[in-house]
Every structure is written in structure tokens, then in C-alpha cells.
C-alpha atoms as a PDB file:
ATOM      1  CA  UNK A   1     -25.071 -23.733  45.399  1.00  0.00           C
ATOM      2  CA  UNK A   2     -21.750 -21.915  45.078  1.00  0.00           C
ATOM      3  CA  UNK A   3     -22.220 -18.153  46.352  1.00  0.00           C
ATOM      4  CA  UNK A   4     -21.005 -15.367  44.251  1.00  0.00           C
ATOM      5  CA  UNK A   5     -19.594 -12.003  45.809  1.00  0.00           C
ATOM      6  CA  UNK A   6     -20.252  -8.591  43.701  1.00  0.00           C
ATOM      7  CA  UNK A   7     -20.030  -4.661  45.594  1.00  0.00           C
ATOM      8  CA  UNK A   8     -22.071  -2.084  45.034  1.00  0.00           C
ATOM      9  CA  UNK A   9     -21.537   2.177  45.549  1.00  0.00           C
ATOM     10  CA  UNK A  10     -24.014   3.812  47.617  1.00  0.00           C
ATOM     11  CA  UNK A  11     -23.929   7.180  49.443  1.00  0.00           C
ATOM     12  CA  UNK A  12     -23.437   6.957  53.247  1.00  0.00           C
ATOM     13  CA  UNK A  13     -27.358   7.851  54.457  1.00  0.00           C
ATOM     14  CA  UNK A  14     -28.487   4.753  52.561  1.00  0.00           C
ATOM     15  CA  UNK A  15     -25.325   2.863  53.660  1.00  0.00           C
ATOM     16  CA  UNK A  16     -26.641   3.740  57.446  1.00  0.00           C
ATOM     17  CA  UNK A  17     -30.347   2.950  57.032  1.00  0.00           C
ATOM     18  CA  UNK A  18     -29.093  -0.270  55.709  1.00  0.00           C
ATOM     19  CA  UNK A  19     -27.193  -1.047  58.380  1.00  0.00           C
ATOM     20  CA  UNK A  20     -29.647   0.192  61.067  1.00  0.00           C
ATOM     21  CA  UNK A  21     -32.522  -2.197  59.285  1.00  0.00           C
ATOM     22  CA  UNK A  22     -30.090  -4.895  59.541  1.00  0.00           C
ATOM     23  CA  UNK A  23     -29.558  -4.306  62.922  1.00  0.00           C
ATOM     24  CA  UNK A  24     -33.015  -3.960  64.230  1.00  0.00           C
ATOM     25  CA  UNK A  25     -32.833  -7.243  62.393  1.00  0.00           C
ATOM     26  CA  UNK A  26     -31.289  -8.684  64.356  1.00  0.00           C
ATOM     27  CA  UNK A  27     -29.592  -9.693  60.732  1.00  0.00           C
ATOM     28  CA  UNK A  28     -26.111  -9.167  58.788  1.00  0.00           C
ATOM     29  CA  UNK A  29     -25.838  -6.442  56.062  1.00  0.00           C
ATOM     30  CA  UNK A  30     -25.223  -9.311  53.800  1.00  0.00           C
ATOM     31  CA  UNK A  31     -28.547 -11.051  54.576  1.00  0.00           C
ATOM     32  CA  UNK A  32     -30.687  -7.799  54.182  1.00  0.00           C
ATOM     33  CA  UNK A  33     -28.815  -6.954  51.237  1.00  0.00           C
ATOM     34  CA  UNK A  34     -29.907 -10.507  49.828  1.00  0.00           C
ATOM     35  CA  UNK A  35     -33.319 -10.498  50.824  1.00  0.00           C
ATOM     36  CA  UNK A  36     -33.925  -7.176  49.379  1.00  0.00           C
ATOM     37  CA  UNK A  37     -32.910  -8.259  46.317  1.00  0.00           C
ATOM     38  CA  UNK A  38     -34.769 -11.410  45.683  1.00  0.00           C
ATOM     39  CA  UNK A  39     -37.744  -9.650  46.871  1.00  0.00           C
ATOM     40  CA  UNK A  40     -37.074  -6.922  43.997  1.00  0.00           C
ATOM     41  CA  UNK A  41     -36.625 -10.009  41.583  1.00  0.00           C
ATOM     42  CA  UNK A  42     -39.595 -11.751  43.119  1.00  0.00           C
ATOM     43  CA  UNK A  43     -41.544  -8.568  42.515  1.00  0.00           C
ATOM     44  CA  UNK A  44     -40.240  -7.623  39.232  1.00  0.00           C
ATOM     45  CA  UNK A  45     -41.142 -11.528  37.780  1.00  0.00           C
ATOM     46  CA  UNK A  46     -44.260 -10.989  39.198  1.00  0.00           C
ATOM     47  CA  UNK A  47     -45.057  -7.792  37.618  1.00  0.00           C
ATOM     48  CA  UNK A  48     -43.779  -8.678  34.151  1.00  0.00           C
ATOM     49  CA  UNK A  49     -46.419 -11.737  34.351  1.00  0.00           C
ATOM     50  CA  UNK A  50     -49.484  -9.376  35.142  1.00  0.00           C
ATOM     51  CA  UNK A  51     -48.346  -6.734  32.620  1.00  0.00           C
ATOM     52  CA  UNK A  52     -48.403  -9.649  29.965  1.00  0.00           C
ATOM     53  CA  UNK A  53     -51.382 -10.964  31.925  1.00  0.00           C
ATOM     54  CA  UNK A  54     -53.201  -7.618  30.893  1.00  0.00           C
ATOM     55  CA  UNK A  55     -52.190  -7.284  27.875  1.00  0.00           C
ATOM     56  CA  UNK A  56     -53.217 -10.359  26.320  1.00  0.00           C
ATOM     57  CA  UNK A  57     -56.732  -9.523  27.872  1.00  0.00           C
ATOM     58  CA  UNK A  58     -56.753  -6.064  26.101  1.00  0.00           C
ATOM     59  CA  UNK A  59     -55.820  -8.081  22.766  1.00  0.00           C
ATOM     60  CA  UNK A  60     -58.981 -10.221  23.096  1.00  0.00           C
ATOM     61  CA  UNK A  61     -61.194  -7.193  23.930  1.00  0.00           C
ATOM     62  CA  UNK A  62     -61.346  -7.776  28.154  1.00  0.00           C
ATOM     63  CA  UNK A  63     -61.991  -4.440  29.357  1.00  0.00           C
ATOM     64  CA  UNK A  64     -63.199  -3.292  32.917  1.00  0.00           C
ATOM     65  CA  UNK A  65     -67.083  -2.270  32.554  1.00  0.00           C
ATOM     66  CA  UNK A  66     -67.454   1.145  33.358  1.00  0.00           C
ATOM     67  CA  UNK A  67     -69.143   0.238  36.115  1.00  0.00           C
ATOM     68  CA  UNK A  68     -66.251  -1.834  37.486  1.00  0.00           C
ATOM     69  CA  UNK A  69     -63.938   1.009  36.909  1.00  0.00           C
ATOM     70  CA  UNK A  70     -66.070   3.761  38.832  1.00  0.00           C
ATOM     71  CA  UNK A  71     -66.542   1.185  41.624  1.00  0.00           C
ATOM     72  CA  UNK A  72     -62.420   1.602  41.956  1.00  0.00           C
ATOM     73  CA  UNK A  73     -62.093   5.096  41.779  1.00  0.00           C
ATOM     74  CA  UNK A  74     -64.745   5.128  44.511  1.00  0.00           C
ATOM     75  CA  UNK A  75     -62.731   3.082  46.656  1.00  0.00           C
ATOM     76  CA  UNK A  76     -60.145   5.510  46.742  1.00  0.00           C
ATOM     77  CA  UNK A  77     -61.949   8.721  46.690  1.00  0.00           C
ATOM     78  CA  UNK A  78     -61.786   9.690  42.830  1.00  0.00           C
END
């Protein structure tokens, strides 16, 4: 696959934790830079499929019982 180039702006503190990731790494900028973005994409794809997941459950009435819902909050101390 032919690769395309594109730059960014960025102020210098994220500029430097980028480059110390990459470093600890053991990687290039250009490969963290990468990775972090088809993990955003990844992520983003992913969360557009359970949003649409959820809502076509809410259109056919699929609703968390209330008991499913308090056993939740309980999990995280609500």
C-alpha cells in the first residue's frame, strides 16, 4: 500500500511525551504516531457500532431491569 505523509501542530509538552513514549518504545515517533491513530479509529468504529447497537435495542423496548441497573451502580459504589 502506498504510504501517505500529512504534519500535524502540537505544543512542545505533548511533542516531548510523544517522543519520550516512543522512546521507552523502543519505537520511532512515526510508528507511535501511527499506532495511536488506528487505535483512535479502531476505537471510534467500535464505539459508533455499540451506540447504534443500543439504540436499536431502545427502539424495540430492551431496557436494563432495574434490578440490572442497581446491580451496576453497586459495582462501583453508587
Amino acid at each position: 500500500m502506498p504510504q501517505s505523509s500529512t504534519s500535524f501542530r502540537t505544543d512542545p509538552d505533548t511533542l516531548s511525551s510523544l517522543d519520550k513514549i516512543a522512546k521507552d518504545m523502543g519505537r520511532s515517533r512515526n510508528w507511535v504516531l501511527n499506532k495511536a491513530i488506528k487505535d483512535f479509529i479502531e476505537y471510534q468504529q467500535w464505539f459508533k457500532e455499540q451506540v447504534q447497537e443500543g439504540l436499536e435495542a431502545a427502539d424495540k423496548g430492551e431496557f436494563a431491569s432495574e434490578e440490572e441497573v442497581n446491580e451496576i451502580f453497586s459495582r462501583f459504589g453508587a
